[in-house]
N, C-alpha and C. Protein backbone atom coordinates (compact mmCIF):
# COMPACT_ATOMS: atom_id res chain seq x y z
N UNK A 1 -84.34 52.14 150.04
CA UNK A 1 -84.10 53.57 150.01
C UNK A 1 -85.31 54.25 149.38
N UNK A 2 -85.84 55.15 149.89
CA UNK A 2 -87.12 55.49 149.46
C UNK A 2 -86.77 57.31 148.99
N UNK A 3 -87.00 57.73 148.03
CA UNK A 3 -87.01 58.84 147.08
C UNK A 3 -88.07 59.46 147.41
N UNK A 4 -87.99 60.90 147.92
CA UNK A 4 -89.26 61.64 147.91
C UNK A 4 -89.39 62.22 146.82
N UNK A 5 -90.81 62.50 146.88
CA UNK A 5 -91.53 62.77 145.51
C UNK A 5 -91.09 64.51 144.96
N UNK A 6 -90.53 65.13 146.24
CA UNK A 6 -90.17 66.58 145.81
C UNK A 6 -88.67 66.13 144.75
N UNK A 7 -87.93 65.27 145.12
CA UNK A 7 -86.55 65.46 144.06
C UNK A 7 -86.89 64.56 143.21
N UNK A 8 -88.20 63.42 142.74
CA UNK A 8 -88.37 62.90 141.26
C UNK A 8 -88.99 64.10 140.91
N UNK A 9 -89.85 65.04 141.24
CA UNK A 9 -90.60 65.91 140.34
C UNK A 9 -89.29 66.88 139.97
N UNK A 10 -88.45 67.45 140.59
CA UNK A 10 -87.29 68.17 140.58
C UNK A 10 -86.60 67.31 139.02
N UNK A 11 -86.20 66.29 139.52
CA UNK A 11 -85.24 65.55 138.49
C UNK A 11 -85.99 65.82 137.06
N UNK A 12 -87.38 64.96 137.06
CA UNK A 12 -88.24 65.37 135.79
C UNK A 12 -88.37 66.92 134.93
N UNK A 13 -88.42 67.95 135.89
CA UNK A 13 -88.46 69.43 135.79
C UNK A 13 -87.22 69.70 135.13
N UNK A 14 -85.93 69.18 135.53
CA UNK A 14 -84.85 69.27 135.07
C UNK A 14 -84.29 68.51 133.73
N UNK A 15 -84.94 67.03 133.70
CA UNK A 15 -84.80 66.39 132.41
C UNK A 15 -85.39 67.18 131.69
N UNK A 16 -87.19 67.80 131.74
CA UNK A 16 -87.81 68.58 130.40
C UNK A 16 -87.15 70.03 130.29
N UNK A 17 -86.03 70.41 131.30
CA UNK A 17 -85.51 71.91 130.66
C UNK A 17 -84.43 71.81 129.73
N UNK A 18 -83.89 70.62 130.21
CA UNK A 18 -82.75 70.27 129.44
C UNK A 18 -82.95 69.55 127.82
N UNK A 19 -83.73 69.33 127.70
CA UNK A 19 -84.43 68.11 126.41
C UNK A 19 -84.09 69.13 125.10
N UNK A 20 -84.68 70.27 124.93
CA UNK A 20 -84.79 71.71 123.93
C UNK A 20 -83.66 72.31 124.05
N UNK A 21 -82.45 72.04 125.28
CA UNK A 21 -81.11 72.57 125.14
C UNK A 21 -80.33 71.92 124.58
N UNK A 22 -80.63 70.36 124.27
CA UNK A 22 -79.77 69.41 123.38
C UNK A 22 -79.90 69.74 122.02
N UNK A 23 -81.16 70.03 121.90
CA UNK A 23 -81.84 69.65 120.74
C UNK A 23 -80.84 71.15 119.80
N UNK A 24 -81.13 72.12 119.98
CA UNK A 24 -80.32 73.69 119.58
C UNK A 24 -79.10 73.36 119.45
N UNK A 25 -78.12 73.07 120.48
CA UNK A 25 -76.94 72.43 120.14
C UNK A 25 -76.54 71.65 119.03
N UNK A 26 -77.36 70.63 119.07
CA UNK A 26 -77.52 69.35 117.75
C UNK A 26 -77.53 70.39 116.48
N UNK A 27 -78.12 71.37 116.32
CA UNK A 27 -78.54 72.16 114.92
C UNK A 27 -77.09 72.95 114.74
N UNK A 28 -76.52 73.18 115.76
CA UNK A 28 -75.39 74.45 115.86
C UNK A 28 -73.98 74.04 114.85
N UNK A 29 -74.32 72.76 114.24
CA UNK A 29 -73.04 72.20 113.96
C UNK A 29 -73.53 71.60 112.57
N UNK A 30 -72.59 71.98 111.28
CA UNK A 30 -73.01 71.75 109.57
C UNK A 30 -73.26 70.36 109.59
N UNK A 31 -74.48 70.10 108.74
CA UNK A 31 -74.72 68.35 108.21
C UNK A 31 -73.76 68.21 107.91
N UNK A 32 -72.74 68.21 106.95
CA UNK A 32 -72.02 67.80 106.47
C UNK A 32 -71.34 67.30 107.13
N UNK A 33 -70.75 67.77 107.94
CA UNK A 33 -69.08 67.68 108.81
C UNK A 33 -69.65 66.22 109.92
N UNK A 34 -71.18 66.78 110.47
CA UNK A 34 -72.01 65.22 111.09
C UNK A 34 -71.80 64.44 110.69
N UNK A 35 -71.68 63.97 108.73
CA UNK A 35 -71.96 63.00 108.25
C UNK A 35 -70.26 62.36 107.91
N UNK A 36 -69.53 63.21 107.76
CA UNK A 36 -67.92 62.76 107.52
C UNK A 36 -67.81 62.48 108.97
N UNK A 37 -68.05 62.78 109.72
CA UNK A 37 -67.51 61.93 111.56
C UNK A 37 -68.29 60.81 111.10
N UNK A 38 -69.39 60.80 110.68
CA UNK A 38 -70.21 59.34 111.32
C UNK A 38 -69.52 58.59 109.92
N UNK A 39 -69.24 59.19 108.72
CA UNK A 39 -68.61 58.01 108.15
C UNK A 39 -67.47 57.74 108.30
N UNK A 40 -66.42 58.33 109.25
CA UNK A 40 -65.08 58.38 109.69
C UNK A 40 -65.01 57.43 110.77
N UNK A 41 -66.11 57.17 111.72
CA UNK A 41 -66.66 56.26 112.78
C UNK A 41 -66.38 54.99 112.31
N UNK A 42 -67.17 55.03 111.63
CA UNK A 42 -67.91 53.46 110.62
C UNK A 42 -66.84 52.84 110.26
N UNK A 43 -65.92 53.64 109.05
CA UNK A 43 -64.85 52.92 108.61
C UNK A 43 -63.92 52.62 109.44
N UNK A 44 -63.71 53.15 110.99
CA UNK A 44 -62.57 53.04 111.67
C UNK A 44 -63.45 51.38 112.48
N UNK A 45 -64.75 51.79 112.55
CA UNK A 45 -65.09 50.37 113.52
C UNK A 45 -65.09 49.04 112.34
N UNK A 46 -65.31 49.54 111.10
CA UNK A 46 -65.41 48.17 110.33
C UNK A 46 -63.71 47.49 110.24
N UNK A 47 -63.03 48.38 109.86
CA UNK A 47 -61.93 48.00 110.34
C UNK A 47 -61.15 47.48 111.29
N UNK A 48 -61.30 47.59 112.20
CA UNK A 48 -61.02 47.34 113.46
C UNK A 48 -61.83 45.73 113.91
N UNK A 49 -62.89 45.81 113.71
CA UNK A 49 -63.45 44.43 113.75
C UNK A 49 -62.86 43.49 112.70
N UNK A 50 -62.67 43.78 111.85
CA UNK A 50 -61.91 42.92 110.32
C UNK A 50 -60.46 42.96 110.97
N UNK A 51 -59.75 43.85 111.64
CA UNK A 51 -58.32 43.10 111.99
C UNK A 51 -58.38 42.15 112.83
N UNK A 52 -59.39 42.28 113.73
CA UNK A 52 -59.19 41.76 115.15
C UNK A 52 -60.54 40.72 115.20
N UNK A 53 -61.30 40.46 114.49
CA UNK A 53 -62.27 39.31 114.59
C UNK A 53 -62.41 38.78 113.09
N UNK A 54 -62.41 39.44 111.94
CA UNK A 54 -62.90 38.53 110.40
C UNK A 54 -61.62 37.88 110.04
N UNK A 55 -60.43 38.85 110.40
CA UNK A 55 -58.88 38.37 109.77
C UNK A 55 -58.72 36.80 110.51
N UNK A 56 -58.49 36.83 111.88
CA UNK A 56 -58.01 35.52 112.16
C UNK A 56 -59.28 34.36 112.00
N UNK A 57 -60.94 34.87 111.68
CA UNK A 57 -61.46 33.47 111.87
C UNK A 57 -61.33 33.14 110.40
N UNK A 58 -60.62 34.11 109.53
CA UNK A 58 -60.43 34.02 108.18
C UNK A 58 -59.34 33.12 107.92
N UNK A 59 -58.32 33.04 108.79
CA UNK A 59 -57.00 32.62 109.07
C UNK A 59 -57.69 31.05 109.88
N UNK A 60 -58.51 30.57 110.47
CA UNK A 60 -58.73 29.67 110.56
C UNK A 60 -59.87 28.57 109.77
N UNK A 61 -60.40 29.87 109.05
CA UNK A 61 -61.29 28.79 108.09
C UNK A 61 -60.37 27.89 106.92
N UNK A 62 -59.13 29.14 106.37
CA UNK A 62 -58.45 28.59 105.75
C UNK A 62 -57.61 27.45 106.75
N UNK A 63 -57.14 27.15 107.57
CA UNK A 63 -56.22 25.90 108.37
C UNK A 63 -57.48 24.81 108.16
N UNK A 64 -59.11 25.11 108.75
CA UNK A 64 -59.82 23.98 108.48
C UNK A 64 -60.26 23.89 107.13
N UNK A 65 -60.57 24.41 106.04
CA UNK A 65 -60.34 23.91 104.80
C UNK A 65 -59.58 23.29 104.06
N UNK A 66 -58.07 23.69 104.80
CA UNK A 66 -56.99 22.53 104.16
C UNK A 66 -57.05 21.20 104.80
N UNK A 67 -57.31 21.52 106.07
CA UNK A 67 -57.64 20.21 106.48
C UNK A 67 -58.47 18.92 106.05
N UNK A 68 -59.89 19.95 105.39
CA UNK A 68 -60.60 19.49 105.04
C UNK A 68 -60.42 18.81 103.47
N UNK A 69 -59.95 19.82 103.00
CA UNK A 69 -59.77 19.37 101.68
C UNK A 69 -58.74 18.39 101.47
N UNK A 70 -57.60 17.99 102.57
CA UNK A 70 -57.30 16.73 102.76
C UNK A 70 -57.76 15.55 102.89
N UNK A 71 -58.44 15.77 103.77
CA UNK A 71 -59.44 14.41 103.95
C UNK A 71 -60.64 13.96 102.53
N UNK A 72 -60.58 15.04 102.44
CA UNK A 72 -61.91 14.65 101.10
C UNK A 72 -60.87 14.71 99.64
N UNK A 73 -60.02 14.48 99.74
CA UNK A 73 -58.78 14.83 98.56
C UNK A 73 -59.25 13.37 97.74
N UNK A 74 -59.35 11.86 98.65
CA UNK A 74 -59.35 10.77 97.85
C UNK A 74 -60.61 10.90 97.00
N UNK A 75 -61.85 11.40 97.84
CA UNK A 75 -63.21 11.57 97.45
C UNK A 75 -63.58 12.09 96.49
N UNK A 76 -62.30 13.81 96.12
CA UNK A 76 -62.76 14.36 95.20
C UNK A 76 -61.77 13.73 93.63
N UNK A 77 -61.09 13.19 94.43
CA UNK A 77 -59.68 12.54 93.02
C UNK A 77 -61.03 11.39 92.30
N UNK A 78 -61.53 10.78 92.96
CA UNK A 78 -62.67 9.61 92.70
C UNK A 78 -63.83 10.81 91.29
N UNK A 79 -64.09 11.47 92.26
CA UNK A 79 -65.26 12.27 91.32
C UNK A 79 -64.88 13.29 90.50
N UNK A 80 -63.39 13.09 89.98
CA UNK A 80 -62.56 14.24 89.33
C UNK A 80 -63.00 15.92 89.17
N UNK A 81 -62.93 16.24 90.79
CA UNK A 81 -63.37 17.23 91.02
C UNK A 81 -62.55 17.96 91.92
N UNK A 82 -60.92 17.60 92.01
CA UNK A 82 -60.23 18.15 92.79
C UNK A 82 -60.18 19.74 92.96
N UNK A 83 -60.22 20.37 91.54
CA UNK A 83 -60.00 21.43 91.54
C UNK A 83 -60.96 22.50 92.18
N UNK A 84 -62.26 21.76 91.99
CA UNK A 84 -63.20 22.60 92.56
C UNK A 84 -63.18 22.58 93.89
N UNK A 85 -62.81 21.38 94.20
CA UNK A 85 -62.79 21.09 95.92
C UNK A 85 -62.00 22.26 96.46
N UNK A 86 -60.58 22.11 95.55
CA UNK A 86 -59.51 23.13 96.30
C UNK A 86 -60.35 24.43 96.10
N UNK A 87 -60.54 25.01 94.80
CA UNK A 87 -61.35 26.20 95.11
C UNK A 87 -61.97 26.78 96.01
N UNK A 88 -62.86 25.94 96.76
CA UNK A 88 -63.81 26.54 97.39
C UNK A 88 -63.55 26.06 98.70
N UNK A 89 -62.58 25.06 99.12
CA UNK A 89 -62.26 24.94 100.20
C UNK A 89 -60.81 25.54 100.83
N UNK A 90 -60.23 25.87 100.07
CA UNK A 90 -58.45 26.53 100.16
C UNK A 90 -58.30 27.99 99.74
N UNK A 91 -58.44 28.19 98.25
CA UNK A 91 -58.34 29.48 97.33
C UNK A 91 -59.32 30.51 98.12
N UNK A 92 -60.92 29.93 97.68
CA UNK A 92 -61.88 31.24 98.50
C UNK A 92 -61.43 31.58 99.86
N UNK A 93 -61.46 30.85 101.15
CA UNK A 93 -60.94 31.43 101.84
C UNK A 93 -59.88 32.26 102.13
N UNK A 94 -58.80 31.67 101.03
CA UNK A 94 -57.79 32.54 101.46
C UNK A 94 -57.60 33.61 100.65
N UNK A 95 -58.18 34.33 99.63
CA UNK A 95 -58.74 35.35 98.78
C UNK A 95 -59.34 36.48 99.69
N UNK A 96 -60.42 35.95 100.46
CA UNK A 96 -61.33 36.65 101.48
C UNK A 96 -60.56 36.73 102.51
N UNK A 97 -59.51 36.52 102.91
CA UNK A 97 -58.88 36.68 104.28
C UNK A 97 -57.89 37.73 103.83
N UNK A 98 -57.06 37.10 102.79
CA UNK A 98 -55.48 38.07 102.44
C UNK A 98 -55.76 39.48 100.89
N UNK A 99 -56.85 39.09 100.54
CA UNK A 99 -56.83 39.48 98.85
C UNK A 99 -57.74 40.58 98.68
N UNK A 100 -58.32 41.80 99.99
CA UNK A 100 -59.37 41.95 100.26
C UNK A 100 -58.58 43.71 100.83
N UNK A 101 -59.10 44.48 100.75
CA UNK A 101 -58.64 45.62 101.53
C UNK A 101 -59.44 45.64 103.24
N UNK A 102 -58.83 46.23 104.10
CA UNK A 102 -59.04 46.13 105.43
C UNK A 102 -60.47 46.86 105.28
N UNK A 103 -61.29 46.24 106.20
CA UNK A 103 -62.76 46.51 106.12
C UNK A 103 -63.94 46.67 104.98
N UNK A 104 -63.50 46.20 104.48
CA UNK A 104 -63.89 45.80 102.80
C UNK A 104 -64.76 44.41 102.95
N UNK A 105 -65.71 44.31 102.86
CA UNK A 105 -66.60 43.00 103.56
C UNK A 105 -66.93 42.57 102.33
């Protein structure tokens, strides 16, 4: 399909009239109120990713840490270090998954 050169110069003519009509608009409206949407944005997307992607791989680090900390249970009873094991393989995760306000990273 071949474009004549009269409607790219047209299109271009029309992108640079329009460029300085965005721009006026953009000014027409208080910083402030810009900056409460864009932080009203933010907290709704951080949230939203933390229900629906940090919560459950949070919910599965804790299933493989217990797992884990099963298997290494004889290992750490040997190096009397159970507690730390559980700590950081059971407790932290599940602190950071349940103990945490929604979008709170």
């Amino acid at each position: 399909m071949r474009v004549s050169k009269k409607l790219i110069a047209l299109f271009i003519v029309t992108i640079l009239c329009c460029a300085p009509l965005s721009a006026a608009m953009a000014q027409d409206q208080p910083a402030m109120r810009k900056v409460a949407i864009i932080d009203d944005d933010d907290k709704l997307e951080k949230m939203a990713v933390d229900a629906v992607v940090v919560r459950p791989l949070g919910i599965c680090a804790i299933v493989g840490g217990a797992l884990l900390f099963v298997v290494s249970l004889p290992f750490s009873a040997l190096g009397k270090n159970v507690d730390e094991a559980a700590q950081t393989l059971v407790t932290t995760p599940t602190q950071y998954t349940f103990g945490r306000p929604l979008g709170k990273f």
